[in-house]
N, C-alpha and C. Protein backbone atom coordinates (compact mmCIF):
# COMPACT_ATOMS: atom_id res chain seq x y z
N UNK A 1 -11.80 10.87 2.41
CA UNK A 1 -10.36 11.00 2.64
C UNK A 1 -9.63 11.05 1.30
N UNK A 2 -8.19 11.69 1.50
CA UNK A 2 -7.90 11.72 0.48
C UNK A 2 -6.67 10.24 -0.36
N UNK A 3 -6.85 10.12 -1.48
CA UNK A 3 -6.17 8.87 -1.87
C UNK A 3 -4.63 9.27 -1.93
N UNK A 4 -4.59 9.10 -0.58
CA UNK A 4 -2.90 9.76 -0.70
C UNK A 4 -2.19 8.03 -0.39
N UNK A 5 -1.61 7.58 -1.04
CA UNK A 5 -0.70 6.14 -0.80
C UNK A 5 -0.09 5.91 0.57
N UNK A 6 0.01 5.40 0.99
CA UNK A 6 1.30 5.44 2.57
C UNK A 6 2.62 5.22 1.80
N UNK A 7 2.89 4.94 0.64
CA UNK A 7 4.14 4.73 -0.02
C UNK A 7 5.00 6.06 0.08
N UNK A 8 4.26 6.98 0.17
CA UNK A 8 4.78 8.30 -0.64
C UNK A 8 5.84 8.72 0.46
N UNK A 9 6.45 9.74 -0.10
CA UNK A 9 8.10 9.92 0.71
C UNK A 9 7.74 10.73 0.93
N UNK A 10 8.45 11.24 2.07
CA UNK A 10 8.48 12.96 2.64
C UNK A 10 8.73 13.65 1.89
N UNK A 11 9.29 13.56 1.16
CA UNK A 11 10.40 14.49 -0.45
C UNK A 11 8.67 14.81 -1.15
N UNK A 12 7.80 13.74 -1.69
CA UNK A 12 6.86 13.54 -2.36
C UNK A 12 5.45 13.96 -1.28
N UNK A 13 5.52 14.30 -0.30
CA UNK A 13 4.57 14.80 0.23
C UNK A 13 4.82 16.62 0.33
N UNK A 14 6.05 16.98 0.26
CA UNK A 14 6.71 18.45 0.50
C UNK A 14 6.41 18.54 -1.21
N UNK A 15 6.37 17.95 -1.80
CA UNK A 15 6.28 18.52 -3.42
C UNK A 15 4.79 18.65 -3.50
N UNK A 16 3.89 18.23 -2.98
CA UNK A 16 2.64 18.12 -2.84
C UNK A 16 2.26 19.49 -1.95
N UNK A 17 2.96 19.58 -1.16
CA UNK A 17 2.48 21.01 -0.13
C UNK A 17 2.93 22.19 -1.19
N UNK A 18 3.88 21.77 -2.13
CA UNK A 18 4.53 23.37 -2.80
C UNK A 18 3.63 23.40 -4.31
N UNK A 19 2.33 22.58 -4.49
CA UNK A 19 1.62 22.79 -5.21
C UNK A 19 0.74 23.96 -4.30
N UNK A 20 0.58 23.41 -3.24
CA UNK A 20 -1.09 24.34 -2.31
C UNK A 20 -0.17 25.71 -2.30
N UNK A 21 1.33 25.74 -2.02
CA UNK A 21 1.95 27.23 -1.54
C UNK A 21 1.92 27.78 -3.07
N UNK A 22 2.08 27.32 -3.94
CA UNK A 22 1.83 28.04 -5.41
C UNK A 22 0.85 28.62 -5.40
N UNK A 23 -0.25 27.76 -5.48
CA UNK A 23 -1.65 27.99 -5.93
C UNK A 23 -2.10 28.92 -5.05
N UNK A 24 -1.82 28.98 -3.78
CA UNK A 24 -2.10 30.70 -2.61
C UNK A 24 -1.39 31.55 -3.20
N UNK A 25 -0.12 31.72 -3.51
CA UNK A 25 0.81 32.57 -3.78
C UNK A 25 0.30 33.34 -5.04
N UNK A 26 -0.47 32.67 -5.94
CA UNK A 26 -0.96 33.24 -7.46
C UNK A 26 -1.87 33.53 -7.32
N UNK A 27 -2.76 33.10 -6.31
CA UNK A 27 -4.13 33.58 -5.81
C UNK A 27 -3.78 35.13 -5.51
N UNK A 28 -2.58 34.89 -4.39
CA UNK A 28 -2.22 36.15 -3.66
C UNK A 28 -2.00 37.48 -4.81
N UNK A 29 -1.01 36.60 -5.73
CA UNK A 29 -0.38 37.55 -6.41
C UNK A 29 -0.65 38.40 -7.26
N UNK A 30 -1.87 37.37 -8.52
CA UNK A 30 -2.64 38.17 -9.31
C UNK A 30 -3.92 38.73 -8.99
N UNK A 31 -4.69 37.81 -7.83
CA UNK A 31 -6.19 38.68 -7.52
C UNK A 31 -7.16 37.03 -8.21
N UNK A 32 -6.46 36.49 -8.73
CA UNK A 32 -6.95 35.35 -9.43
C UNK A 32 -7.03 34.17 -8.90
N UNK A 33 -8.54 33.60 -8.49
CA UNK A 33 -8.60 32.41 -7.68
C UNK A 33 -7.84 31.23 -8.49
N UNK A 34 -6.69 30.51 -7.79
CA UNK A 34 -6.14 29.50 -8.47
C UNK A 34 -6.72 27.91 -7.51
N UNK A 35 -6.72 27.12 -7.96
CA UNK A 35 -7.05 26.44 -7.47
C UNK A 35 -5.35 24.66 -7.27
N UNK A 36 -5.29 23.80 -7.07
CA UNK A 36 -4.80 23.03 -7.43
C UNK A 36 -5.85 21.35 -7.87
N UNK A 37 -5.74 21.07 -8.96
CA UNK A 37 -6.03 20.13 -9.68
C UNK A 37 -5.56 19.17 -9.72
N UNK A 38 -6.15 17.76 -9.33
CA UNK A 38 -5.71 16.67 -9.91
C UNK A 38 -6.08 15.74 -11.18
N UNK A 39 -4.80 15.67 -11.61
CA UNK A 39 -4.82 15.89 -13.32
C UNK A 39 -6.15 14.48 -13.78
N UNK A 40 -5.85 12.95 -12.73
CA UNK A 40 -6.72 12.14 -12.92
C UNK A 40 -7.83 12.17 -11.91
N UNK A 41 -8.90 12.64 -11.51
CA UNK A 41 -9.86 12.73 -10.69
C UNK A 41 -10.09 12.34 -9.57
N UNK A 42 -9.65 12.68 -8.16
CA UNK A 42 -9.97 11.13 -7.18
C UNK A 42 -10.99 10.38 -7.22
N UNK A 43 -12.01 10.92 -8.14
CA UNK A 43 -13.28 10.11 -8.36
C UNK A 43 -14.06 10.44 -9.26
N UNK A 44 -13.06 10.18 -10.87
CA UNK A 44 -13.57 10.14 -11.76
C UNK A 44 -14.42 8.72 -12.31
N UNK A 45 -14.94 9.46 -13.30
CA UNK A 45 -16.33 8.53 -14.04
C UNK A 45 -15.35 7.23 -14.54
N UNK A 46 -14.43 7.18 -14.79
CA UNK A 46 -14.20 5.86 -15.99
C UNK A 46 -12.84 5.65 -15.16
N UNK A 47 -12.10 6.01 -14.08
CA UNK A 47 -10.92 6.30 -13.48
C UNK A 47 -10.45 6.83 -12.56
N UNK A 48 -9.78 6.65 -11.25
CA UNK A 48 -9.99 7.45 -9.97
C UNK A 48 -8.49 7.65 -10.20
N UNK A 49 -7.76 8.91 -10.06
CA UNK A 49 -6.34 9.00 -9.72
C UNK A 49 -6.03 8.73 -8.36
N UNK A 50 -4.79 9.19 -8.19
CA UNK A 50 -4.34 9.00 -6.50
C UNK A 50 -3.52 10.58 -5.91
N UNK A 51 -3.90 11.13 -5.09
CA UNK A 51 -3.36 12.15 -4.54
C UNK A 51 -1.69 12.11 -4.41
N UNK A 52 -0.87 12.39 -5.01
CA UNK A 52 0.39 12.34 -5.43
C UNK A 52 0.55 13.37 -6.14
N UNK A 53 2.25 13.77 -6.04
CA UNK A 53 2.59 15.11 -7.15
C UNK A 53 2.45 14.76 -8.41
N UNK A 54 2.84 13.80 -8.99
CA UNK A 54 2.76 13.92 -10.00
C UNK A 54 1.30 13.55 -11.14
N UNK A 55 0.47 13.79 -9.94
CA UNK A 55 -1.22 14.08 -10.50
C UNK A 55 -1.63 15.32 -9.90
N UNK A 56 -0.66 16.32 -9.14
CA UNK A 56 -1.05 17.47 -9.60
C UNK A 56 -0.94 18.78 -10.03
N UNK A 57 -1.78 19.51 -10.67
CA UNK A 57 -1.33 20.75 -10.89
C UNK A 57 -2.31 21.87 -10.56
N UNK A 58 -1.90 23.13 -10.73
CA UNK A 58 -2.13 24.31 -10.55
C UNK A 58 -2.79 24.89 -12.02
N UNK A 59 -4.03 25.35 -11.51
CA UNK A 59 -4.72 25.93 -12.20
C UNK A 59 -6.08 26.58 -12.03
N UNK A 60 -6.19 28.06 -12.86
CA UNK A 60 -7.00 28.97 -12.42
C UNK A 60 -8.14 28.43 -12.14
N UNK A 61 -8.83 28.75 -10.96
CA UNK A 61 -10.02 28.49 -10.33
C UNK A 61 -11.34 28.32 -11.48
N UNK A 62 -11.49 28.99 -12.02
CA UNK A 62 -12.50 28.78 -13.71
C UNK A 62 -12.18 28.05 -14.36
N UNK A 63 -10.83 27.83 -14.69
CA UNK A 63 -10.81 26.54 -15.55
C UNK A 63 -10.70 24.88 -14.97
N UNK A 64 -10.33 24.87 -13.52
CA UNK A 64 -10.27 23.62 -12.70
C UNK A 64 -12.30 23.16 -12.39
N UNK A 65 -12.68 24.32 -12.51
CA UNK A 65 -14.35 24.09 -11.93
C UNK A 65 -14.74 23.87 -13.31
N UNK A 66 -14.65 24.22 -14.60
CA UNK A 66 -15.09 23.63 -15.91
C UNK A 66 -14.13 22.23 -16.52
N UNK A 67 -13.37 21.81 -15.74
CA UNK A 67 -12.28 21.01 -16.21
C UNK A 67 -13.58 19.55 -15.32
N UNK A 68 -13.93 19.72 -14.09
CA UNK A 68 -14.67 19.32 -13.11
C UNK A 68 -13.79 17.88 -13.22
N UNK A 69 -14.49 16.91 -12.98
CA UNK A 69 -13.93 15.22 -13.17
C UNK A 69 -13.55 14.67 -14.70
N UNK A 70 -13.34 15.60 -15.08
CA UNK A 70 -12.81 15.01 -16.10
C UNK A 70 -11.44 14.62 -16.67
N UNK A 71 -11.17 13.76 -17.07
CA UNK A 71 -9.54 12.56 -17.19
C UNK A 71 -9.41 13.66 -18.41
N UNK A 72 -7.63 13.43 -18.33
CA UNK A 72 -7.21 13.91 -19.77
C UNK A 72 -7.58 13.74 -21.31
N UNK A 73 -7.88 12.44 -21.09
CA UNK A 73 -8.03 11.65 -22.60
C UNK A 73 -9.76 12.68 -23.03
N UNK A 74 -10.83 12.62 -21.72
CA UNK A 74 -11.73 13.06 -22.34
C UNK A 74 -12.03 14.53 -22.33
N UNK A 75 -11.00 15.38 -21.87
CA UNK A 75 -11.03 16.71 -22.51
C UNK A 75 -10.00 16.51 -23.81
N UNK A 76 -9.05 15.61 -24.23
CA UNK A 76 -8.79 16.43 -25.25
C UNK A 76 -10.09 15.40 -26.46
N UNK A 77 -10.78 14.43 -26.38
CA UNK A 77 -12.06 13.90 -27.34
C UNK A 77 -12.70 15.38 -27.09
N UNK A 78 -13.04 15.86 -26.26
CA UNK A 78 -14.43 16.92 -26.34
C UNK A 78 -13.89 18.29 -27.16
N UNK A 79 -12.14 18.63 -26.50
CA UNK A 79 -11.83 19.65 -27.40
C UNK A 79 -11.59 20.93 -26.29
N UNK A 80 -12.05 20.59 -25.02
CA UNK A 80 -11.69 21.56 -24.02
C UNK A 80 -10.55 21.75 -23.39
């Protein structure tokens, strides 16, 4: 399941749906699988984020699948 809080507001669950309508829409638009990303992992190695907007974003399908579980701090140590 996903680590979505019961805290979260309707406002904050509709900002969460207009990540998935982006990420189709750019899919749609350029031909380019986009995916949406959460920026801290729901089940990263050293850190689990929480399904909320403001852990996520939009980004091309190749770089979210090489990004894989990895936290911010340790792509920018590796340089990716």
């Amino acid at each position: 399941a996903l680590r979505a809080p019961k805290w979260l507001t309707e406002e904050q669950k509709m900002q969460m749906g207009d990540y998935y309508r982006l990420a189709n829409q750019l899919t749609d638009t350029t031909g380019i699988e986009h995916h949406v990303d959460h920026i801290y992992p729901l089940q990263g190695k050293t850190c689990s984020g929480l399904h909320v907007p403001w852990n996520l974003q939009v980004l091309v399908g190749s770089n979210n699948r090489q990004k894989s579980n990895k936290v911010p701090e340790d792509i920018v140590q590796s340089g990716q």
